[in-house]
PDB file of N, CA and C in Angstrom:
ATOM      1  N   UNK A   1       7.254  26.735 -47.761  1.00  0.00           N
ATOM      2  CA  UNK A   1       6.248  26.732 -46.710  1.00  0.00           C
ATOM      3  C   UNK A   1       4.915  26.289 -47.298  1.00  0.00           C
ATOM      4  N   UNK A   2       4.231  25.705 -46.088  1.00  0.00           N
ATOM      5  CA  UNK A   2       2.825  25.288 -47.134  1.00  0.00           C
ATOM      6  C   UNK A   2       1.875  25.854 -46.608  1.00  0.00           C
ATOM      7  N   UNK A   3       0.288  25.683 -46.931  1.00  0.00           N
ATOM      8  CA  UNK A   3      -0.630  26.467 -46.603  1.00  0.00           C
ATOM      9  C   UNK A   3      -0.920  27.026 -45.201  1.00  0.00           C
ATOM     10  N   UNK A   4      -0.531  25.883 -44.315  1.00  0.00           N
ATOM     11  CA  UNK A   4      -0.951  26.284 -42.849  1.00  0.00           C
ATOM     12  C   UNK A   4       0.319  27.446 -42.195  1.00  0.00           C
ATOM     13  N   UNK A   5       1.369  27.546 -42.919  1.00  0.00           N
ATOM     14  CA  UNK A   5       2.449  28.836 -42.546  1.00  0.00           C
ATOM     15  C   UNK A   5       1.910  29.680 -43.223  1.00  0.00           C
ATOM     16  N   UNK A   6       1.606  29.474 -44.285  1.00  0.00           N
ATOM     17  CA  UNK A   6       1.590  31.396 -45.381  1.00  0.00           C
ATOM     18  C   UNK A   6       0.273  31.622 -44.421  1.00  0.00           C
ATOM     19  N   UNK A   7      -1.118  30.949 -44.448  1.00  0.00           N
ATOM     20  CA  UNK A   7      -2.131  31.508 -44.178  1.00  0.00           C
ATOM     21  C   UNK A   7      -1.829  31.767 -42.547  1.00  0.00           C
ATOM     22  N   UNK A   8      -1.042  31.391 -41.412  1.00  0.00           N
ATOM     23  CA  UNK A   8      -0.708  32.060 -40.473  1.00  0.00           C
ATOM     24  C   UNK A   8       0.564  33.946 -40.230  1.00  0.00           C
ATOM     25  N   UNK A   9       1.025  33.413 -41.756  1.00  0.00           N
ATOM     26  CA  UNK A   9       1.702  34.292 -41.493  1.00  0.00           C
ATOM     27  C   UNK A   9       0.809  36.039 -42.246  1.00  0.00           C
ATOM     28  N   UNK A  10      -0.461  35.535 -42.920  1.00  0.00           N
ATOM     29  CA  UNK A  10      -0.793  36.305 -43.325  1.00  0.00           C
ATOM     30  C   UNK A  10      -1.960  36.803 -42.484  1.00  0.00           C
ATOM     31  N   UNK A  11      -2.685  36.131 -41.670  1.00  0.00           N
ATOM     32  CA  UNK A  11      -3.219  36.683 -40.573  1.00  0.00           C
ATOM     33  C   UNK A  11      -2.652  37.460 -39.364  1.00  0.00           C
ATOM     34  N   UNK A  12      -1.037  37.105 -39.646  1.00  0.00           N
ATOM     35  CA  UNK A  12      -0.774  37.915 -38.385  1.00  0.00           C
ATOM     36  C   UNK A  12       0.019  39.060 -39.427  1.00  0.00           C
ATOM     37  N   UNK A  13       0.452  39.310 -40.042  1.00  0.00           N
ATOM     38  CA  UNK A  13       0.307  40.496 -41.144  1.00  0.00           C
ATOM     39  C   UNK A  13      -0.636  41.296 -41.380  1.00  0.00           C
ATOM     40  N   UNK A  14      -1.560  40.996 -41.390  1.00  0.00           N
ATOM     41  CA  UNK A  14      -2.714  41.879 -41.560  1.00  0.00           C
ATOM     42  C   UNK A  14      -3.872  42.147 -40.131  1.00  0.00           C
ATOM     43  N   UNK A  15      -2.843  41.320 -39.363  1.00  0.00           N
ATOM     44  CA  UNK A  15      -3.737  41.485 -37.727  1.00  0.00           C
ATOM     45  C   UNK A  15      -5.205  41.039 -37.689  1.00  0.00           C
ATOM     46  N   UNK A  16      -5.642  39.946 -38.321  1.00  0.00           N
ATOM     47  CA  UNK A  16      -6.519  39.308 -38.184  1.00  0.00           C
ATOM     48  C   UNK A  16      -6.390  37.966 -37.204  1.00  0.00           C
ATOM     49  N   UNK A  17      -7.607  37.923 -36.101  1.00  0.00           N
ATOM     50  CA  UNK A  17      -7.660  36.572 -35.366  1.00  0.00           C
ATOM     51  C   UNK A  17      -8.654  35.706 -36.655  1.00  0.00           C
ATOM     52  N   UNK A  18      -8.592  34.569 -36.232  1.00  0.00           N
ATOM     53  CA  UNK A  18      -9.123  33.373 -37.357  1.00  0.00           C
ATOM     54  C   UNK A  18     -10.805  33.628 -36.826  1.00  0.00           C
ATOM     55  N   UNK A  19     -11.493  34.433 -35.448  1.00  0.00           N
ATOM     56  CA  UNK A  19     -12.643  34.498 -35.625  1.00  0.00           C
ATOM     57  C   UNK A  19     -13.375  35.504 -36.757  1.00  0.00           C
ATOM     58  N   UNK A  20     -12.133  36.646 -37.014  1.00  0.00           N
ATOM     59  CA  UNK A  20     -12.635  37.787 -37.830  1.00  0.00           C
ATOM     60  C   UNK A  20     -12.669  36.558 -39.284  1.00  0.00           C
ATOM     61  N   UNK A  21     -11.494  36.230 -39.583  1.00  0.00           N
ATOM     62  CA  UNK A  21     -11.216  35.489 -40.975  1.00  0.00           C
ATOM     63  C   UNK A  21     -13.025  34.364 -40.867  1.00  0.00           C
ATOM     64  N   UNK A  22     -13.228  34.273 -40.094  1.00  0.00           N
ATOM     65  CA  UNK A  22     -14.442  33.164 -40.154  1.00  0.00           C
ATOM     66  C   UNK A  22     -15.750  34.082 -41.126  1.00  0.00           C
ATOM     67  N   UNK A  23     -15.713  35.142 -39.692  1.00  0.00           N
ATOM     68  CA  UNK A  23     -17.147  36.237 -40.303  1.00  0.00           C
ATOM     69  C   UNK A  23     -16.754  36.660 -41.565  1.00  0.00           C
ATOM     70  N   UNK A  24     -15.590  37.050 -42.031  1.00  0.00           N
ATOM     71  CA  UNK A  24     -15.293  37.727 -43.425  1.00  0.00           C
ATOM     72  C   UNK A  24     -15.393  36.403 -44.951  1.00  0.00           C
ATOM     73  N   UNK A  25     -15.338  34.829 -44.296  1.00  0.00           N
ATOM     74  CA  UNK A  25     -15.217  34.370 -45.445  1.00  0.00           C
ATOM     75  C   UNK A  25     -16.725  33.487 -45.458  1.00  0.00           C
ATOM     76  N   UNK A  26     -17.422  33.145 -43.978  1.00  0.00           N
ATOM     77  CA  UNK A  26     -18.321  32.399 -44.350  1.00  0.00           C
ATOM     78  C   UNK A  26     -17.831  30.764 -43.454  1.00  0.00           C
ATOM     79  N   UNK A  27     -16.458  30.774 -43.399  1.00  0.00           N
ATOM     80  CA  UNK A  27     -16.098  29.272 -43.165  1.00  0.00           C
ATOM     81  C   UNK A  27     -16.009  29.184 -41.519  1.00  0.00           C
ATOM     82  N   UNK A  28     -16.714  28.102 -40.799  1.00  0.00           N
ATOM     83  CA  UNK A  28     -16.552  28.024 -39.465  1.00  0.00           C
ATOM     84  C   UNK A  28     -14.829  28.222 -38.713  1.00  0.00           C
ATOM     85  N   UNK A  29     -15.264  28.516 -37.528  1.00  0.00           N
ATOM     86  CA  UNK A  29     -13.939  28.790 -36.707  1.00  0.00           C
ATOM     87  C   UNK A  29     -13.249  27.427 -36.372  1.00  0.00           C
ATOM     88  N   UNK A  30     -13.793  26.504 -36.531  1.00  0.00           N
ATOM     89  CA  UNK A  30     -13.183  24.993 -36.096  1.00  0.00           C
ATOM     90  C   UNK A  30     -12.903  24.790 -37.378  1.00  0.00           C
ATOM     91  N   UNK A  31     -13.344  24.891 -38.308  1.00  0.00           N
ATOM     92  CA  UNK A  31     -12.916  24.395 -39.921  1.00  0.00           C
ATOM     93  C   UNK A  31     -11.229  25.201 -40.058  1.00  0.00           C
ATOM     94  N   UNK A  32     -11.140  26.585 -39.793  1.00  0.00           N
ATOM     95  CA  UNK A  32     -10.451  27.239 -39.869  1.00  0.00           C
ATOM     96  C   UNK A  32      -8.905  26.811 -38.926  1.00  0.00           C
ATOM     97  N   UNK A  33      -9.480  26.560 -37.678  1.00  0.00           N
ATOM     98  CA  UNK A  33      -8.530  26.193 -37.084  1.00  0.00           C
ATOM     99  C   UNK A  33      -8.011  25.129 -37.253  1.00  0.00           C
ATOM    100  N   UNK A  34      -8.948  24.331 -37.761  1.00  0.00           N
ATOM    101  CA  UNK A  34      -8.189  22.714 -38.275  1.00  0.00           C
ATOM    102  C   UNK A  34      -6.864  23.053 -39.378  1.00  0.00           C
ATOM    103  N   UNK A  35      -7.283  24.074 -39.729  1.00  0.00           N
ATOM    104  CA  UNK A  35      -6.082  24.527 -41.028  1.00  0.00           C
ATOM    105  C   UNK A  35      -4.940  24.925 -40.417  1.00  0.00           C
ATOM    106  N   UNK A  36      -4.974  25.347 -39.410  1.00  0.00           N
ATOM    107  CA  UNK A  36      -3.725  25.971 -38.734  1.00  0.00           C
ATOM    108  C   UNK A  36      -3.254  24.947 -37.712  1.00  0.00           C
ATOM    109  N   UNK A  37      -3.139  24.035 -37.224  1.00  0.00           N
ATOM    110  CA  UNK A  37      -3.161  23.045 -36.512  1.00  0.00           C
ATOM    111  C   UNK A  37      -1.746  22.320 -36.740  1.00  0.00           C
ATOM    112  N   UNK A  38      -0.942  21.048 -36.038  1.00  0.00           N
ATOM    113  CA  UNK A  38      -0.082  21.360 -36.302  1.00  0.00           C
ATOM    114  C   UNK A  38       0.308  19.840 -38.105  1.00  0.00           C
ATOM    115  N   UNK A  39      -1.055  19.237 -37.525  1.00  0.00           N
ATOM    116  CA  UNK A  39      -0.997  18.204 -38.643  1.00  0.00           C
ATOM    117  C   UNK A  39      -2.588  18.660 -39.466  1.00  0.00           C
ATOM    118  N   UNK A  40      -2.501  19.730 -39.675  1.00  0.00           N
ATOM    119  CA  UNK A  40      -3.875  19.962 -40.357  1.00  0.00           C
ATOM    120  C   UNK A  40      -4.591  19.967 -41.697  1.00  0.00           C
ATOM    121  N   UNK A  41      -5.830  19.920 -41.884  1.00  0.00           N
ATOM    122  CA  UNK A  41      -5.936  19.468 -43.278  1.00  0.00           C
ATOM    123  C   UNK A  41      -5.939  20.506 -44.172  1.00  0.00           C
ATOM    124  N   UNK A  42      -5.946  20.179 -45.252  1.00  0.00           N
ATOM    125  CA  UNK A  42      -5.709  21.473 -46.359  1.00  0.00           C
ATOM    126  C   UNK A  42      -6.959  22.149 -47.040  1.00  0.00           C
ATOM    127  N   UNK A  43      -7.223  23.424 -47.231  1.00  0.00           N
ATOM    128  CA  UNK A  43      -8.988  23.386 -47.690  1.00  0.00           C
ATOM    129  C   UNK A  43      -9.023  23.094 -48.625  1.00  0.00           C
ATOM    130  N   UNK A  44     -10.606  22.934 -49.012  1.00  0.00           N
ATOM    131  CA  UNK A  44     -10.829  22.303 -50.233  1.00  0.00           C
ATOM    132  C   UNK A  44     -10.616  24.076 -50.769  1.00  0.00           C
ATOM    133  N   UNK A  45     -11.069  23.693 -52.577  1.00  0.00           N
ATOM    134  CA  UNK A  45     -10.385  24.657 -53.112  1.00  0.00           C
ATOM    135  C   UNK A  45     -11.576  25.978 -53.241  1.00  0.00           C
ATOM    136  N   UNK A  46     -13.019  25.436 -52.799  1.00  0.00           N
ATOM    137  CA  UNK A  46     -14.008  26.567 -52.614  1.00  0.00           C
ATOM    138  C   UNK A  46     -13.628  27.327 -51.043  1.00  0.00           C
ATOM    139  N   UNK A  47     -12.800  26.727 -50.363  1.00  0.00           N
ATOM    140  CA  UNK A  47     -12.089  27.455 -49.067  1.00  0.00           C
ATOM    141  C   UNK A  47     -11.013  28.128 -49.615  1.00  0.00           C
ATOM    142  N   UNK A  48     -10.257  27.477 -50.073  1.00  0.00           N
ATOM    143  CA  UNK A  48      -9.342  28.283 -49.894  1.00  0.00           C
ATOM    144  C   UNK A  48      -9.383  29.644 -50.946  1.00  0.00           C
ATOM    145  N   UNK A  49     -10.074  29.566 -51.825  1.00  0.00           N
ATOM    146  CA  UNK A  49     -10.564  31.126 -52.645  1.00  0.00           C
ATOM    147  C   UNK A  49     -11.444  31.824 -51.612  1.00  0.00           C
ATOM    148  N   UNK A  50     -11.901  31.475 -50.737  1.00  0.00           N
ATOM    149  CA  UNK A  50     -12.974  32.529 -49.693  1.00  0.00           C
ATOM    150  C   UNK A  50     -11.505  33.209 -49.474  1.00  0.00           C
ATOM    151  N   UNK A  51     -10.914  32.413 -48.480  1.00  0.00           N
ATOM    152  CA  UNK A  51      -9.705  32.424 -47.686  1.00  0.00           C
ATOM    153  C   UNK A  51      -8.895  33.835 -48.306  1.00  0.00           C
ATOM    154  N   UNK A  52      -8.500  33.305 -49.714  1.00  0.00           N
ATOM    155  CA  UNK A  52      -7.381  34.165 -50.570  1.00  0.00           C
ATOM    156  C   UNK A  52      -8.280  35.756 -51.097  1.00  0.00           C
ATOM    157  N   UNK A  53      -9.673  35.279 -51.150  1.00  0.00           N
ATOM    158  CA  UNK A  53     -10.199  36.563 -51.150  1.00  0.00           C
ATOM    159  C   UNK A  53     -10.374  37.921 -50.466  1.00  0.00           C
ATOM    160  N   UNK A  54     -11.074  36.993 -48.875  1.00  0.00           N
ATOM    161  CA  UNK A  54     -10.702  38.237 -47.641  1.00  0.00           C
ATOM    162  C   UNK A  54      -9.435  38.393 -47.286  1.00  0.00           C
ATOM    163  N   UNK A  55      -8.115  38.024 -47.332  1.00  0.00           N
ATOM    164  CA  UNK A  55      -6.797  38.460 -47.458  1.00  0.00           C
ATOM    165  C   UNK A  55      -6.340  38.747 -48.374  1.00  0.00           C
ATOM    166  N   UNK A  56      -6.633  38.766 -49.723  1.00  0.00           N
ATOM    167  CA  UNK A  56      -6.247  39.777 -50.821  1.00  0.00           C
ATOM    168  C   UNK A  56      -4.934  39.225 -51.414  1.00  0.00           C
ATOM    169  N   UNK A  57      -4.851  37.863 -51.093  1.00  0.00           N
ATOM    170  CA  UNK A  57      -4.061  37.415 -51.987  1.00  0.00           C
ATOM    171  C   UNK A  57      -4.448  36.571 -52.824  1.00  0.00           C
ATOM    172  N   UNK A  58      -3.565  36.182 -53.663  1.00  0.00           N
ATOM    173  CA  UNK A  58      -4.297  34.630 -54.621  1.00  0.00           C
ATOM    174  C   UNK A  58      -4.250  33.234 -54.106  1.00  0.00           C
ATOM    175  N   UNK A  59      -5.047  32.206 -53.964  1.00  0.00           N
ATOM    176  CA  UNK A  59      -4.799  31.314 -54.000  1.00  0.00           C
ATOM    177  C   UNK A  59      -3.067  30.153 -53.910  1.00  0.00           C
ATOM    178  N   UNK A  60      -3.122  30.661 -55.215  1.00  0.00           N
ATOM    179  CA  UNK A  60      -1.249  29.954 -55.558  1.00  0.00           C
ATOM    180  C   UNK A  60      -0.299  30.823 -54.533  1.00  0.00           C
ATOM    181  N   UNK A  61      -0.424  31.700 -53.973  1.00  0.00           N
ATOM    182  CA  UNK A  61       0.437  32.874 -53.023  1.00  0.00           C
ATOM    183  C   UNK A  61       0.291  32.234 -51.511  1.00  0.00           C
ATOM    184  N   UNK A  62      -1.076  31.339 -51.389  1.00  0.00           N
ATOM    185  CA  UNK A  62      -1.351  31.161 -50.075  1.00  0.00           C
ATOM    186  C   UNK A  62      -0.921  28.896 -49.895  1.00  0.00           C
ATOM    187  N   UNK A  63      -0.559  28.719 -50.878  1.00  0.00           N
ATOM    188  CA  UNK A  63      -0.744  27.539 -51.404  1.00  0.00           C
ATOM    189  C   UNK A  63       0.851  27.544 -51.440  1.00  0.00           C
ATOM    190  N   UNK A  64       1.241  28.241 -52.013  1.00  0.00           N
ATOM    191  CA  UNK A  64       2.719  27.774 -52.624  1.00  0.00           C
ATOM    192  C   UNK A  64       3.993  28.985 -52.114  1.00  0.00           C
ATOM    193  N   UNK A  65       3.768  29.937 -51.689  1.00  0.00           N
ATOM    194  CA  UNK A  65       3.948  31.719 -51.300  1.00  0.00           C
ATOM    195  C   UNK A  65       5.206  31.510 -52.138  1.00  0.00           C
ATOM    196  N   UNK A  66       4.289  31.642 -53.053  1.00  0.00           N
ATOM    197  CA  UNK A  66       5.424  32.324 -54.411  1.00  0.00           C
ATOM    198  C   UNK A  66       4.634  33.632 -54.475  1.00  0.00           C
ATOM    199  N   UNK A  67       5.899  34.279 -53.980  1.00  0.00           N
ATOM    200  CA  UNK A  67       5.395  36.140 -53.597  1.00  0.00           C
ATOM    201  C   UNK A  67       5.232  36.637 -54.991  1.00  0.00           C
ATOM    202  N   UNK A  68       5.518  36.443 -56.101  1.00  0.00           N
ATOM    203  CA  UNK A  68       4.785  36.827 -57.556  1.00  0.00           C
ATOM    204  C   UNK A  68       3.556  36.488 -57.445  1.00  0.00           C
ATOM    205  N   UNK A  69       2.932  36.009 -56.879  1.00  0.00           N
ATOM    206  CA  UNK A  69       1.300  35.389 -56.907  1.00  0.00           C
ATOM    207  C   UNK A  69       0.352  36.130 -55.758  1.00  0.00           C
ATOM    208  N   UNK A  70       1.200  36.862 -55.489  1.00  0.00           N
ATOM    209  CA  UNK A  70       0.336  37.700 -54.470  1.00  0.00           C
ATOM    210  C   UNK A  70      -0.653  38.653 -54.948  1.00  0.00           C
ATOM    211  N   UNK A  71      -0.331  39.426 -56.114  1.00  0.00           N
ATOM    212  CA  UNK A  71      -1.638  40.248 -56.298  1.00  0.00           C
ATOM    213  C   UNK A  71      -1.029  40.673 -57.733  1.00  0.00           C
ATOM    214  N   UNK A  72      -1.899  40.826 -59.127  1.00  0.00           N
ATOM    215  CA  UNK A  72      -0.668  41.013 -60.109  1.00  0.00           C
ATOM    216  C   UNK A  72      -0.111  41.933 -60.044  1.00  0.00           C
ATOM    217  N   UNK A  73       0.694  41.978 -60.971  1.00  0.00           N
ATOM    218  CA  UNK A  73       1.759  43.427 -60.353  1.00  0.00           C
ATOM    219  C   UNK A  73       2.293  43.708 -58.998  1.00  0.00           C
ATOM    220  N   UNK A  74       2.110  42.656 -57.856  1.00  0.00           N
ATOM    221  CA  UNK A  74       2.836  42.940 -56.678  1.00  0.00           C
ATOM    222  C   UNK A  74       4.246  42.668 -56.462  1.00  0.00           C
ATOM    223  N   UNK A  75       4.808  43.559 -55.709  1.00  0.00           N
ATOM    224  CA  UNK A  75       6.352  43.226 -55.836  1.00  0.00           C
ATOM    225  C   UNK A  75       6.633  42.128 -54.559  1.00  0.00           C
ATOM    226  N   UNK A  76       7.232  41.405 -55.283  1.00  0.00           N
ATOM    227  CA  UNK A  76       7.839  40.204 -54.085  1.00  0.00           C
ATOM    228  C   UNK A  76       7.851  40.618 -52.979  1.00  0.00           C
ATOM    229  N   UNK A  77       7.589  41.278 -51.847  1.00  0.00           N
ATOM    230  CA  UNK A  77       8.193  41.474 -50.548  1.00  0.00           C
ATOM    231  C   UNK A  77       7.588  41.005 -49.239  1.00  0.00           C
ATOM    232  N   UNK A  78       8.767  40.361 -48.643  1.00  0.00           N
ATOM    233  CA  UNK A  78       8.182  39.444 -47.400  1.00  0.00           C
ATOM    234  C   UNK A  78       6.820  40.225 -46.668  1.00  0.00           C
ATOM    235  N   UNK A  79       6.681  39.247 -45.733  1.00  0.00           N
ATOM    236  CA  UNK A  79       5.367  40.055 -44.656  1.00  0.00           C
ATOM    237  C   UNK A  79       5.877  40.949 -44.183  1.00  0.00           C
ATOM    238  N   UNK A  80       6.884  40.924 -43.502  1.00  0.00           N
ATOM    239  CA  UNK A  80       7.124  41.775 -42.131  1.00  0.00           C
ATOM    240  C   UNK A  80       7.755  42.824 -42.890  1.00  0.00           C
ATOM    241  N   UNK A  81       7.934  43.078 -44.537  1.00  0.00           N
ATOM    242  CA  UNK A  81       8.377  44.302 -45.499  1.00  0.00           C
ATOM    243  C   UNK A  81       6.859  44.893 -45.616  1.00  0.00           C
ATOM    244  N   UNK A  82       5.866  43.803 -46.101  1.00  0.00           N
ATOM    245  CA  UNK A  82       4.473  44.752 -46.518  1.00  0.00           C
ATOM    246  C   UNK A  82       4.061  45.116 -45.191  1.00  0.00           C
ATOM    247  N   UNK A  83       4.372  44.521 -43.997  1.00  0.00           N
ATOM    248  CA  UNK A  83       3.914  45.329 -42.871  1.00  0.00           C
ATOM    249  C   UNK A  83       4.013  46.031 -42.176  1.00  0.00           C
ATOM    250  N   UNK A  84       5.750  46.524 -42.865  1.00  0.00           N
ATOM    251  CA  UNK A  84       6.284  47.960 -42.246  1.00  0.00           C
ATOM    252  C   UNK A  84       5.907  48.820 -42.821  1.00  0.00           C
ATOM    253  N   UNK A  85       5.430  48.880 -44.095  1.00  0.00           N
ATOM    254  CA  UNK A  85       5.083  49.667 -45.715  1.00  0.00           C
ATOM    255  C   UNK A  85       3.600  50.034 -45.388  1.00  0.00           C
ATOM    256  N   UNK A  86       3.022  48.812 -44.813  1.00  0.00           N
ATOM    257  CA  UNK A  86       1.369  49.440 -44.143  1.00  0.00           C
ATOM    258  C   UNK A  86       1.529  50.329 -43.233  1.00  0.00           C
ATOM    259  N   UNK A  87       2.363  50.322 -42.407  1.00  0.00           N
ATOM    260  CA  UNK A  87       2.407  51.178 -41.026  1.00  0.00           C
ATOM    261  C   UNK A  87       2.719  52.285 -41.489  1.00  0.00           C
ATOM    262  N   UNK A  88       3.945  52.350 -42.160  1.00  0.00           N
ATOM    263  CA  UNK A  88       4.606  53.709 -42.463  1.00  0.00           C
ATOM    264  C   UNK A  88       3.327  54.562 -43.363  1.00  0.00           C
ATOM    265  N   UNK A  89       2.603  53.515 -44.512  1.00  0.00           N
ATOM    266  CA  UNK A  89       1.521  54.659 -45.176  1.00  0.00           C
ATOM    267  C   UNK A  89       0.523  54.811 -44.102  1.00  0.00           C
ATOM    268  N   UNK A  90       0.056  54.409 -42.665  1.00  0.00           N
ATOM    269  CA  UNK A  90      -1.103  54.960 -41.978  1.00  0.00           C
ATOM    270  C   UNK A  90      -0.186  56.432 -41.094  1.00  0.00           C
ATOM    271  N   UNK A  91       1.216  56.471 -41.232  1.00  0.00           N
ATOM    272  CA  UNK A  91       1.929  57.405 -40.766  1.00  0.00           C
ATOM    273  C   UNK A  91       1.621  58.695 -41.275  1.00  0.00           C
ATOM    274  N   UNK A  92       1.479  60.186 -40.660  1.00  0.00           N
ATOM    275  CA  UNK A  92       1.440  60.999 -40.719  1.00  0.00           C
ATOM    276  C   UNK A  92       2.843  61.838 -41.843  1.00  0.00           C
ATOM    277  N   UNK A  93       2.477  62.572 -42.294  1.00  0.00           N
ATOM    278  CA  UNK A  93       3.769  63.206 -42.663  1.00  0.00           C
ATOM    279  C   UNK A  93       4.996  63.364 -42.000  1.00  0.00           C
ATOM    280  N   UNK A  94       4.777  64.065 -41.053  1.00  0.00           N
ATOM    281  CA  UNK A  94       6.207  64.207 -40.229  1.00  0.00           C
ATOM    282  C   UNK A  94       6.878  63.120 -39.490  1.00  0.00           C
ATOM    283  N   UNK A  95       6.011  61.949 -39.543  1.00  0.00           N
ATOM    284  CA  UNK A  95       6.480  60.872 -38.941  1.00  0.00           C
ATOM    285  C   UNK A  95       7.117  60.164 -40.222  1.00  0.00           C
ATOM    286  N   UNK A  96       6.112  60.045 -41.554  1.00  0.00           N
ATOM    287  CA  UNK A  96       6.913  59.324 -42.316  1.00  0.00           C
ATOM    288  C   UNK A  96       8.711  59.816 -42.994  1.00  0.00           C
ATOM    289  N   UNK A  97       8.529  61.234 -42.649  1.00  0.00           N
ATOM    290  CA  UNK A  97       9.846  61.894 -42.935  1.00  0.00           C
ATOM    291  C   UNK A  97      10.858  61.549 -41.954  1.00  0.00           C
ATOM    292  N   UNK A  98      10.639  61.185 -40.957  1.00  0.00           N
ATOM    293  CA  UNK A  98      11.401  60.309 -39.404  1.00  0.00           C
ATOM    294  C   UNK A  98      11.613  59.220 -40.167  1.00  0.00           C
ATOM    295  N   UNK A  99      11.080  58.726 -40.798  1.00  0.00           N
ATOM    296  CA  UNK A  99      11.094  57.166 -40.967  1.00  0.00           C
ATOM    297  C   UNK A  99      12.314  56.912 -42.352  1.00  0.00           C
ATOM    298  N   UNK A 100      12.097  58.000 -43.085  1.00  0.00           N
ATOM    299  CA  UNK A 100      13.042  58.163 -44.215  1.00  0.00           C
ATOM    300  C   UNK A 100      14.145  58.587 -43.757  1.00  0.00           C
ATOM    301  N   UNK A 101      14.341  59.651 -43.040  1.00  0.00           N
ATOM    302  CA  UNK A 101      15.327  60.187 -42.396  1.00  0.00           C
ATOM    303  C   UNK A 101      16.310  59.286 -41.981  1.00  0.00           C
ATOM    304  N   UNK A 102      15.696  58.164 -40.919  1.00  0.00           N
ATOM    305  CA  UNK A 102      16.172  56.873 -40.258  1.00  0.00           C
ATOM    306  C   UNK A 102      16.713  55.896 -41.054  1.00  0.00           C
ATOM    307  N   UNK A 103      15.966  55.964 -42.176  1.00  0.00           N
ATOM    308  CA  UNK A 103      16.487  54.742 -43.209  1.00  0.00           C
ATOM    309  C   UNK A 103      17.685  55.330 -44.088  1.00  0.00           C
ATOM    310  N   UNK A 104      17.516  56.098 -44.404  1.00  0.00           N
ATOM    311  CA  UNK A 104      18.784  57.053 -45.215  1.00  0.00           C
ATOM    312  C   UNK A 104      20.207  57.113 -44.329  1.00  0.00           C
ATOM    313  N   UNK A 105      20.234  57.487 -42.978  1.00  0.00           N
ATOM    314  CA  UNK A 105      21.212  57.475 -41.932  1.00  0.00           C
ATOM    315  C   UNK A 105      21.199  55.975 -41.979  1.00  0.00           C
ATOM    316  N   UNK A 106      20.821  54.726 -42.132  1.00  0.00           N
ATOM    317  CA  UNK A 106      21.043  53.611 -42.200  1.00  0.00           C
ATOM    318  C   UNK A 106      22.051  53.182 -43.130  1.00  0.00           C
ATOM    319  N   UNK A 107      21.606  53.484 -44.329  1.00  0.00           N
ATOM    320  CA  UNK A 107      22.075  53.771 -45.801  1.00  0.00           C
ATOM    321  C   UNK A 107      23.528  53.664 -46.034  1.00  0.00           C
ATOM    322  N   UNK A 108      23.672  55.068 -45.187  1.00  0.00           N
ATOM    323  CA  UNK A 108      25.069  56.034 -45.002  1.00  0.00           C
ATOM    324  C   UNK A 108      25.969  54.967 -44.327  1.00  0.00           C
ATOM    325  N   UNK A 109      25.594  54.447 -43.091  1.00  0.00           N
ATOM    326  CA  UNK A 109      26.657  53.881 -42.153  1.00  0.00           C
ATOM    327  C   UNK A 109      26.542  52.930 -42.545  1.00  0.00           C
ATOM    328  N   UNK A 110      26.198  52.206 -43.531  1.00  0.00           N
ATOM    329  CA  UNK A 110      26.549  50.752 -44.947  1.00  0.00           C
ATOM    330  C   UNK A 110      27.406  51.217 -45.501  1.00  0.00           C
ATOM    331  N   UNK A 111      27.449  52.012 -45.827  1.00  0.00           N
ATOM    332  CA  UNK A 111      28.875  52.810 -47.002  1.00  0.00           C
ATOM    333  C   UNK A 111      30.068  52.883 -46.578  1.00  0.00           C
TER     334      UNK A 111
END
């Protein structure tokens, strides 16, 4: 995938519209959207470090989504894995014990 998928798929991972991504990096909303577009251009490389900064990934992660390049020491795991992993840690205790509970009974009926 190339820049204009990872950096869509990481705004909608982290539930950002491209006007928030504008105010957080500095870069206009038409600049931005040109990136996401369906023949769009690629940022230069003082964009795309704003970019990789307010989403908290690296550069090469948003460029190339080689999921080792996401943050050091981050473990490979798709979006829609780090975005169940966000939800479940804003989860309460007794909910996250539902959530283990659920996955364990998952587990079982694999076996």
């Amino acid at each position: 995938m190339g820049f204009k998928e990872n950096l869509k798929d990481e705004l909608t991972y982290r539930d950002i519209q491209t006007k928030e991504l504008a105010a957080l990096t500095g870069i206009s909303l038409h600049t931005l959207n040109h990136y996401l577009v369906q023949n769009g251009t690629s940022p230069s490389a003082e964009n795309a470090m704003k970019i990789a900064a307010a989403l908290g990934v690296s550069v090469e992660y948003l460029m190339s989504r080689n999921e080792t390049a996401i943050r050091p020491c981050a473990q490979p795991y798709a979006a829609e894995v780090r975005l169940l992993a966000d939800k479940i840690a804003r989860m309460n205790k007794k909910e996250r014990s539902l959530v283990a509970a659920l996955v364990n009974a998952i587990e079982q009926c694999k076996s």
